[in-house]
Protein backbone atom coordinates (compact mmCIF):
# COMPACT_ATOMS: atom_id res chain seq x y z
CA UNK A 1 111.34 147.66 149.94
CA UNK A 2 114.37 149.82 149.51
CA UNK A 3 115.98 147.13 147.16
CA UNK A 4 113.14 147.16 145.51
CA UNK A 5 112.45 150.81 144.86
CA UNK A 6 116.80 150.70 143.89
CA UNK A 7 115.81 148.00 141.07
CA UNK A 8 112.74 149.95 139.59
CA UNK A 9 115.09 152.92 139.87
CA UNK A 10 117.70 151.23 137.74
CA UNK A 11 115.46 149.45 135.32
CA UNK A 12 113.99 152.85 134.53
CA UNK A 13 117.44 154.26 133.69
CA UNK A 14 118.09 150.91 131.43
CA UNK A 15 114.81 151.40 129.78
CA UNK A 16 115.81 155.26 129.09
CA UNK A 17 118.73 154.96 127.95
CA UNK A 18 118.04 152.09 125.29
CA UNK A 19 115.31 154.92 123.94
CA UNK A 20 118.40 157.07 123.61
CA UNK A 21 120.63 154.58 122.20
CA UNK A 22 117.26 153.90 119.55
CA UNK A 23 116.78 157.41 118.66
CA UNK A 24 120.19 158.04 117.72
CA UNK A 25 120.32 155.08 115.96
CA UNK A 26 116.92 156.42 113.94
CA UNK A 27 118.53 159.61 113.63
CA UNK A 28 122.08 158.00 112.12
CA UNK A 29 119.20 156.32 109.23
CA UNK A 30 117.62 159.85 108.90
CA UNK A 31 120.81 161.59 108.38
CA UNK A 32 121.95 159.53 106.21
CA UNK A 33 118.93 159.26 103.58
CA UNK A 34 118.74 162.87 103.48
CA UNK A 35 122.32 163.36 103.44
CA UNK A 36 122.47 161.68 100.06
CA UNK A 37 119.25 163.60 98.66
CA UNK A 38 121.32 166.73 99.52
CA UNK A 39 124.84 165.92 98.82
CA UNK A 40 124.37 164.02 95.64
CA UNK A 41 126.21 164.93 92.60
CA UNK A 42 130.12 165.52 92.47
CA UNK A 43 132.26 165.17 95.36
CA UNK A 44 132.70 168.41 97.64
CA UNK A 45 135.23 170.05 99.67
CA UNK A 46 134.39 169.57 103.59
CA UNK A 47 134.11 172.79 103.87
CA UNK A 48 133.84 176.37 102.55
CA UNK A 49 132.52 179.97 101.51
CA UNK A 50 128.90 180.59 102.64
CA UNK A 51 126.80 179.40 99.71
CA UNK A 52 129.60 177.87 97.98
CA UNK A 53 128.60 173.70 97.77
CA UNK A 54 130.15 172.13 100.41
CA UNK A 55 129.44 168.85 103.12
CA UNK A 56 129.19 171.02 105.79
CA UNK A 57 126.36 173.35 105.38
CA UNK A 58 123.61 170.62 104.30
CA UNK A 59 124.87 168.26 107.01
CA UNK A 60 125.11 171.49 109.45
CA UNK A 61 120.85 172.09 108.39
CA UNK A 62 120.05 168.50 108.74
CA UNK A 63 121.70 167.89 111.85
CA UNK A 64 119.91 171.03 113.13
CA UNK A 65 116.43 169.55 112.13
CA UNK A 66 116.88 166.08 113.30
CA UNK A 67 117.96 167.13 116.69
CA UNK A 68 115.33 169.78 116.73
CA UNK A 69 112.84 167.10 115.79
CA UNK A 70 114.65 164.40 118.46
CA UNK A 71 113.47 167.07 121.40
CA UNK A 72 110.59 167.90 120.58
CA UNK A 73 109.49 164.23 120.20
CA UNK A 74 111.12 162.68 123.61
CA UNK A 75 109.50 166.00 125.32
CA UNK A 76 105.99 164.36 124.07
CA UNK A 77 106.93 160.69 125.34
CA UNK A 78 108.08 161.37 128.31
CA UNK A 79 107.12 164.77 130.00
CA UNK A 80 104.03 165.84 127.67
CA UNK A 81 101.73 164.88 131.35
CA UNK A 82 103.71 167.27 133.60
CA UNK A 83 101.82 170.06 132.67
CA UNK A 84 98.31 168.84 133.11
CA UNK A 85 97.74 169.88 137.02
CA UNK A 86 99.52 173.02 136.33
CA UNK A 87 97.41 176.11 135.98
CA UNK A 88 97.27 177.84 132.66
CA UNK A 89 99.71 180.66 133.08
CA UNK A 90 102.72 177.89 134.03
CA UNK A 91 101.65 175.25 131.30
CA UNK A 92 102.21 178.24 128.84
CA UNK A 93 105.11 178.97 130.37
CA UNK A 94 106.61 175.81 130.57
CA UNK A 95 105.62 175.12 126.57
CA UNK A 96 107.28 178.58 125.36
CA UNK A 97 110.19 177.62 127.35
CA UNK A 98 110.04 173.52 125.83
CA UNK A 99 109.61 175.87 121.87
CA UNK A 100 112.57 177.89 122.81
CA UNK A 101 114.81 175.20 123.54
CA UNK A 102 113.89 173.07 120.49
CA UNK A 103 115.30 176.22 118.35
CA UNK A 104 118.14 176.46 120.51
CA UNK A 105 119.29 172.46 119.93
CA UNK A 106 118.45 173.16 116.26
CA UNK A 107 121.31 175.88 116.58
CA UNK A 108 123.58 174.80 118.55
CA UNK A 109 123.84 171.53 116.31
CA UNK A 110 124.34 173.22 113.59
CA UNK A 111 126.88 175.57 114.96
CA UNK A 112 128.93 172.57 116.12
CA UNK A 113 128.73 170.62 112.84
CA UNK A 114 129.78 173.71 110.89
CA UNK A 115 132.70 173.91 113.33
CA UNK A 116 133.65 170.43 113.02
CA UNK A 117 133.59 170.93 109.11
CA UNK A 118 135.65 174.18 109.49
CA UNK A 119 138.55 171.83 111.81
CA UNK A 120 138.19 169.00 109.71
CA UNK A 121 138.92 170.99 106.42
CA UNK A 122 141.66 172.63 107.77
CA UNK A 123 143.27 169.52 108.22
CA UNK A 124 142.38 167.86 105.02
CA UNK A 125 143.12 170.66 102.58
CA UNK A 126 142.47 170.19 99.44
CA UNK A 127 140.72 166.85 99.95
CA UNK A 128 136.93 166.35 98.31
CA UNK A 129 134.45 164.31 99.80
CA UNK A 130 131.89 161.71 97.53
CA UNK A 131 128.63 161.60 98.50
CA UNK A 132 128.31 158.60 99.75
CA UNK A 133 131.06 160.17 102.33
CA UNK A 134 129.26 163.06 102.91
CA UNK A 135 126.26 161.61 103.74
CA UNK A 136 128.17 159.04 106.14
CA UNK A 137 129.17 162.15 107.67
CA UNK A 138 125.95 163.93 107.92
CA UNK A 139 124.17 160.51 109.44
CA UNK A 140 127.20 160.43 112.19
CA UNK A 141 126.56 164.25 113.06
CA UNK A 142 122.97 163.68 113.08
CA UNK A 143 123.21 160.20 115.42
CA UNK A 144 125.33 162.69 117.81
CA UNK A 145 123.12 165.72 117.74
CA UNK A 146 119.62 163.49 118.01
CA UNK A 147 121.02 161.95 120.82
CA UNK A 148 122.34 164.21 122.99
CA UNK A 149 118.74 166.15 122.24
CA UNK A 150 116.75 163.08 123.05
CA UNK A 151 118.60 162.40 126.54
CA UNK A 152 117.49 166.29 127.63
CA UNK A 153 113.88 165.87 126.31
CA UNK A 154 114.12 162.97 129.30
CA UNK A 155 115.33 164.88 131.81
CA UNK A 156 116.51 168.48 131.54
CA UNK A 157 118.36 170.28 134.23
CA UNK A 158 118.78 174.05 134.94
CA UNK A 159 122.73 172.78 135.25
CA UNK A 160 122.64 170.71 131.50
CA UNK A 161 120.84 173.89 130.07
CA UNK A 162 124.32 176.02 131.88
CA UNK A 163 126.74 174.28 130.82
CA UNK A 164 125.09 173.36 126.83
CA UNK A 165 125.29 177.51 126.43
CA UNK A 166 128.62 178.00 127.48
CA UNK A 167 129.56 174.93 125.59
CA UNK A 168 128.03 176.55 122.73
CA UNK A 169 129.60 179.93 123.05
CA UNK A 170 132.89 178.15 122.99
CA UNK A 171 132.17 176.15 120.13
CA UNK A 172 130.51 179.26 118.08
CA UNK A 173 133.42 181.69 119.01
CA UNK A 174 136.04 179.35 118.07
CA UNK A 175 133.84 179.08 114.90
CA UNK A 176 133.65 182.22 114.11
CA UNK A 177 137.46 182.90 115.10
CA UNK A 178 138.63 180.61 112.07
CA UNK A 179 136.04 182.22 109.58
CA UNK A 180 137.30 185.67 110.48
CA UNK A 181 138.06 188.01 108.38
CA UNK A 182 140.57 189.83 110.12
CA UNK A 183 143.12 187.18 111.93
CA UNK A 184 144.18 190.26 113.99
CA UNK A 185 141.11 190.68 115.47
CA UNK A 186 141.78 190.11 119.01
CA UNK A 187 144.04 193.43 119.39
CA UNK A 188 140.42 195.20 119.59
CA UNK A 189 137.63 193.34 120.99
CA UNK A 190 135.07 190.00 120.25
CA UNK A 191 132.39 192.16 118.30
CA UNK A 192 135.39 192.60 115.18
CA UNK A 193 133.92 188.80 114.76
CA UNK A 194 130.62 190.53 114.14
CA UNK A 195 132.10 192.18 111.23
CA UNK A 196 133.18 191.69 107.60
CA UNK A 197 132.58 188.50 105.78
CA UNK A 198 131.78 185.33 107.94
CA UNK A 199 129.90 187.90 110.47
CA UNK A 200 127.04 185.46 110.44
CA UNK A 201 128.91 182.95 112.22
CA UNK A 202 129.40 184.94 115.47
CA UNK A 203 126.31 187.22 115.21
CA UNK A 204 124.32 184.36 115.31
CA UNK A 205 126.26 182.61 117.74
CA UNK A 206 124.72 185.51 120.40
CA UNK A 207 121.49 185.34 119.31
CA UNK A 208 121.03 181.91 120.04
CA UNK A 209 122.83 182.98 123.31
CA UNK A 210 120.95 185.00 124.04
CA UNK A 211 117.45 182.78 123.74
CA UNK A 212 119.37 180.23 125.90
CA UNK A 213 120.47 182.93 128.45
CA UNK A 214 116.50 183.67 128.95
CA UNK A 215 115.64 180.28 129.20
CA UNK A 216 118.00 179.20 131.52
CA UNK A 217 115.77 182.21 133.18
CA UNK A 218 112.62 179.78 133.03
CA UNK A 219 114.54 177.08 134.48
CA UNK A 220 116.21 178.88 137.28
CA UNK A 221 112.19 180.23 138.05
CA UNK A 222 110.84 176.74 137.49
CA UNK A 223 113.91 175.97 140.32
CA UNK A 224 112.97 178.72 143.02
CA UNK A 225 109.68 178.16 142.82
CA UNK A 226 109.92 174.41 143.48
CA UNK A 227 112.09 175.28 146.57
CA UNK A 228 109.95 178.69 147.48
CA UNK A 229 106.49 178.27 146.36
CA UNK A 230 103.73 180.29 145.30
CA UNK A 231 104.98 182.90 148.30
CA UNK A 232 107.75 183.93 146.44
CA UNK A 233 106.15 184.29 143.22
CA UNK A 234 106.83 187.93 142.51
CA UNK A 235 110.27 187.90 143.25
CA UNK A 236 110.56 184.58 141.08
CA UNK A 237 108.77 185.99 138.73
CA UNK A 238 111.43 189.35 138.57
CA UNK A 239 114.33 186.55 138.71
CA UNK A 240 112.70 185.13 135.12
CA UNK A 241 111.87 188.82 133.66
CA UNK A 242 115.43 190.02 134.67
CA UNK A 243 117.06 186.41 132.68
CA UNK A 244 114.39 186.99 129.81
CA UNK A 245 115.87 190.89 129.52
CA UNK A 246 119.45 189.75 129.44
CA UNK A 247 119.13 187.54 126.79
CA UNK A 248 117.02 190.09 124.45
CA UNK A 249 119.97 192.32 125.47
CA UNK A 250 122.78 189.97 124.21
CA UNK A 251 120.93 188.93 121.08
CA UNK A 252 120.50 192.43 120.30
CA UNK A 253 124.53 192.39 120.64
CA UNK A 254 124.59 190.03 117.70
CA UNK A 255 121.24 191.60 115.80
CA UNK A 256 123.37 195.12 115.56
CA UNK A 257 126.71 194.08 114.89
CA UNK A 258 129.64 196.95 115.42
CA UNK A 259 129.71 197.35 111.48
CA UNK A 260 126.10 198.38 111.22
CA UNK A 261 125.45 200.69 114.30
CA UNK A 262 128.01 201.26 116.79
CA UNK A 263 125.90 203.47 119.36
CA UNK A 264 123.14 200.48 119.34
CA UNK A 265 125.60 197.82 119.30
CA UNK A 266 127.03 199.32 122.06
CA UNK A 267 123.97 199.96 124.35
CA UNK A 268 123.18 196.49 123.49
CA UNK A 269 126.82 194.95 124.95
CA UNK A 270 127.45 196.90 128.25
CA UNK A 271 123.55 196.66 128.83
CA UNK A 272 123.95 192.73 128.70
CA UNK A 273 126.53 193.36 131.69
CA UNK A 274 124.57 195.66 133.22
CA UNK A 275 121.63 193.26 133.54
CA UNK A 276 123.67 190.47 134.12
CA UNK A 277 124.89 192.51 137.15
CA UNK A 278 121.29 193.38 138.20
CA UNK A 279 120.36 189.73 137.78
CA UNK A 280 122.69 188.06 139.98
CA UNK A 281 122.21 190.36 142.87
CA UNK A 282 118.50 190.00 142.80
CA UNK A 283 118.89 185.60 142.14
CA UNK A 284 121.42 186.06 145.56
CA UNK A 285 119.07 188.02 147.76
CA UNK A 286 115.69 185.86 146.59
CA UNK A 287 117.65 182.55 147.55
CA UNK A 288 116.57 181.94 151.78
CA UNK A 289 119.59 182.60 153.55
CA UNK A 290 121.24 183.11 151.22
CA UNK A 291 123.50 180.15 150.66
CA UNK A 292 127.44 181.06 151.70
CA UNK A 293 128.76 180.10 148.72
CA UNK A 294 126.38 181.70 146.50
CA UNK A 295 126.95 184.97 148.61
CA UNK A 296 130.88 184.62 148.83
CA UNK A 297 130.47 183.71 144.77
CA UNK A 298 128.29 186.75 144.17
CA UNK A 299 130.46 189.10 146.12
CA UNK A 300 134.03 187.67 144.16
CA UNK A 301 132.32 188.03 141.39
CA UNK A 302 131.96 191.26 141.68
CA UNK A 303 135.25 191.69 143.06
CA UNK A 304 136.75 190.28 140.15
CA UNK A 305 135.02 192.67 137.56
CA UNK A 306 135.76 195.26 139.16
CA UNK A 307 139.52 194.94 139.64
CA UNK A 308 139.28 193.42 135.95
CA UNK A 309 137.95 197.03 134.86
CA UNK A 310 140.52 198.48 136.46
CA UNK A 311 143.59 196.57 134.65
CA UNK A 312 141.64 197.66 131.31
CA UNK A 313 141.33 201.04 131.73
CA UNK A 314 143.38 203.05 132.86
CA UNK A 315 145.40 200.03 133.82
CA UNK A 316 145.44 199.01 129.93
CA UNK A 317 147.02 195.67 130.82
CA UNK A 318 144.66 194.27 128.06
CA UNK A 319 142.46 194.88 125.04
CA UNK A 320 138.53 194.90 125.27
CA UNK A 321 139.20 191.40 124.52
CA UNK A 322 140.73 190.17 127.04
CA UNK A 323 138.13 192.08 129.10
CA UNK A 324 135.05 190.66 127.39
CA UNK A 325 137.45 187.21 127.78
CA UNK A 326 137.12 188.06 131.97
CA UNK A 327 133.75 188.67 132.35
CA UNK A 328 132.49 185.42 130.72
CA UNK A 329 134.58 183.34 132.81
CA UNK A 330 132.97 185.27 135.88
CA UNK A 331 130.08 184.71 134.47
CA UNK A 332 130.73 181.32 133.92
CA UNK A 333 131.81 180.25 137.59
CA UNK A 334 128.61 182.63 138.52
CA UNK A 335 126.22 180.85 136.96
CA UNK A 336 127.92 177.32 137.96
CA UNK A 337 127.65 177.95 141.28
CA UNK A 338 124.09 179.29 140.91
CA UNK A 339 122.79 175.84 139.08
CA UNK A 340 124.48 173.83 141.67
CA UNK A 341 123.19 175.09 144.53
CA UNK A 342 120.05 175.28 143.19
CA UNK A 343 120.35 171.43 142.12
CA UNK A 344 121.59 170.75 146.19
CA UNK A 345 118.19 172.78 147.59
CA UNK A 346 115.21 172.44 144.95
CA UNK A 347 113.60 169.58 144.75
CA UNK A 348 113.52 166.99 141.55
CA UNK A 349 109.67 167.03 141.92
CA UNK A 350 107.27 169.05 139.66
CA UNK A 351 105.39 171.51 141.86
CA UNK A 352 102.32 172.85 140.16
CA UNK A 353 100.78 176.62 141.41
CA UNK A 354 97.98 176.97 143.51
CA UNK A 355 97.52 180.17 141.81
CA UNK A 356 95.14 180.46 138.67
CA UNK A 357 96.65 183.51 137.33
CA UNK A 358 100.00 184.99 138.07
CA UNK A 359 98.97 188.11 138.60
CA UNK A 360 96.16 187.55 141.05
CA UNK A 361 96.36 185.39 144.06
C-alpha cells in the first residue's frame, strides 16, 4: 500500500511538472509572437531612458502579462475546487488574495526583466539589438516568468510567497540603484531612490511590496488557521489585518516619495516599522506555545534593532542607509523563521470554516 501511495505520489509530481515544462514552453511561443509585433522596425539598444524605444520595456510588459496570465490559468486547473466547501467570507478571501498575487507576478516579472535589460546593457554598450533578437529575448524572459508563475499556481507556499518578495526587493533595489540619479545616494538613505529621474523604478518597487507584504498576511492566516481552527479566529483574523496594514503602510512609502511630501513620506516609513514591530509580537504570542525558536527569533530580533538604533544615532556608525539596510535583514531572518515553522506545524491540508460569517459564530 505504502509503495503504492509513494508511486501515485511521484507520478503526480511527473504529471505536474510536464504541465510546467508545457506552459513555459507556450509562453516561450507567446513571447515571441508578440515580441516581434512590438519590437518590429529598426534595431534597438537593450536598454534605456523611460519612453525612449528600447528591448527592454516591451519585453519587461509582455513578460509581466504572460506570467500574470500563466497564474491565473494554473490557479483554475488545479486549485479552482478548493474553495467550494469553504464558506463565503473565506472563498472571498482566498480569491482577493489569488487577484493580488496575479498583479504581484505581473510586477515582479517585469521588474526583473527590466533589471536584466539594465545589466545586460551595461555590458554591451553601445550594441543594438534586431528584432528578431529582441523578440528571442522577450520569448526567453517570458518562458522564465510563465513558468516560475505556473509552478506557484500548483502549489503555493506561505515560504515561496517569503522568499519571491524579498527576492524581489533585491532585484527592484538593485534596479533602481543603477537607474539612479544620484550615484551618491547611499550617504543619506534608500528613499533618495524615490527621487529625481528613474524614481519610478524604486517607488514602485514598494508598492508591489507592499501588496505582497499583505498577502503573505493571507497566507500566514490561511496557515494559523489550518493549525488553530475556527477557535482562534479573532486573533487570526488581527494577525491578517495587522500584515494587510503593513503593506498599505509600505506602499504608501513608495506612493509619497521623499521629493513630494516629506512629513507623509515619513509617517508612511517608520509606521511600516512600527507595524512590522506590532505584527511580529502579536504572530509570536498567537502561535501555541509559542515555538522556542520563533520566541528566541522574535526576542533577537528585537535585540538587534534596538542596538542597531543605537549605532545610528547617537552612535552615528552609519547613514539611514545602512540602518534601513539592518532592519530588512531582521526582517528577513524574522519572517524566515516565521514561514518555516509554520511549514513544520500547519498542516498541507485545506481546512474549510465551520463558521458562515466571520463575524458571527
Amino acid at each position: 500500500m505504502e509503495a503504492r501511495t509513494q508511486d501515485g505520489a511521484r507520478g503526480e509530481a511527473a504529471r505536474r511538472e510536464s504541465q510546467a515544462t508545457l506552459a513555459a514552453w507556450v509562453c516561450f511561443a507567446a513571447g515571441l509572437a508578440l515580441g516581434l509585433v512590438a519590437l518590429a522596425g529598426d534595431a534597438r539598444p537593450i536598454s534605456g531612458d523611460l519612453g525612449q524605444p528600447t528591448v527592454a520595456q516591451p519585453a519587461a510588459g509582455i513578460a509581466a502579462l504572460i506570467a500574470a496570465a500563466a497564474f491565473a490559468l494554473s490557479t483554475l486547473l488545479h486549485r479552482r475546487h478548493e474553495t467550494s466547501p469553504m464558506p463565503r467570507w473565506q472563498r472571498v478571501v482566498s480569491h482577493v488574495s489569488s487577484v493580488a498575487l496575479t498583479l504581484a507576478f505581473a510586477g515582479v516579472s517585469a521588474m526583473a526583466v527590466l533589471a536584466g535589460g539594465e545589466i545586460l546593457a551595461l555590458g554591451l554598450q553601445g550594441f543594438e539589438v534586431p528584432a528578431i533578437g529582441g523578440a528571442l529575448l522577450t520569448a526567453i524572459a517570458s518562458a522564465a516568468s510563465g513558468w516560475l508563475a505556473f509552478q506557484a499556481g500548483i502549489e503555493l507556499r506561505t515560504r515561496d510567497l517569503a522568499t519571491l518578495l524579498f527576492a524581489y526587493l533585491t532585484i527592484g533595489t538593485v534596479f533602481a540603484m543603477i537607474t539612479a540619479a544620484d550615484p551618491r545616494w547611499w550617504e543619506q538613505h534608500f528613499s533618495e531612490l524615490g527621487s529625481g529621474d528613474g524614481a519610478w523604478a524604486f517607488n514602485g518597487t514598494l508598492v508591489v511590496a507592499g501588496l505582497l507584504v499583505a498577502t503573505i498576511g493571507s497566507y500566514v492566516g490561511r496557515d494559523l488557521h489550518r493549525w488553530l481552527g475556527d477557535d482562534r479566529l479573532r486573533s487570526i483574523g488581527a494577525v491578517v489585518a495587522l500584515f494587510a496594514l503593513t503593506g498599505l503602510s509600505l506602499a504608501a512609502v513608495g506612493l509619497f516619495p521623499l521629493s513630494d511630501g516629506r512629513l507623509l513620506h515619513n509617517l508612511a516609513a517608520f509606521g511600516t516599522l512600527g507595524l512590522f514591530a506590532v505584527t511580529a509580537a502579536v504572530v509570536t504570542l498567537v502561535m501555541p506555545g509559542p515555538p522556542r525558536a520563533m520566541l528566541l527569533t522574535s526576542i533577537g530580533a528585537g535585540v538587534a534593532m534596538a542596538v542597531a538604533l543605537l549605532l545610528w544615532r547617537p552612535g552615528e556608525v552609519y547613514s539611514t542607509a545602512g540602518l534601513e539596510a539592518i532592519a530588512v535583514g531582521v526582517i528577513f531572518v524574522w519572517m524566515t523563521t516565521l514561514v518555516r515553522t509554520l511549514a513544520a506545524c500547519a498542516p498541507s491540508a485545506s481546512r474549510p470554516s465551520a463558521r458562515p460569517s466571520l463575524v458571527r459564530r
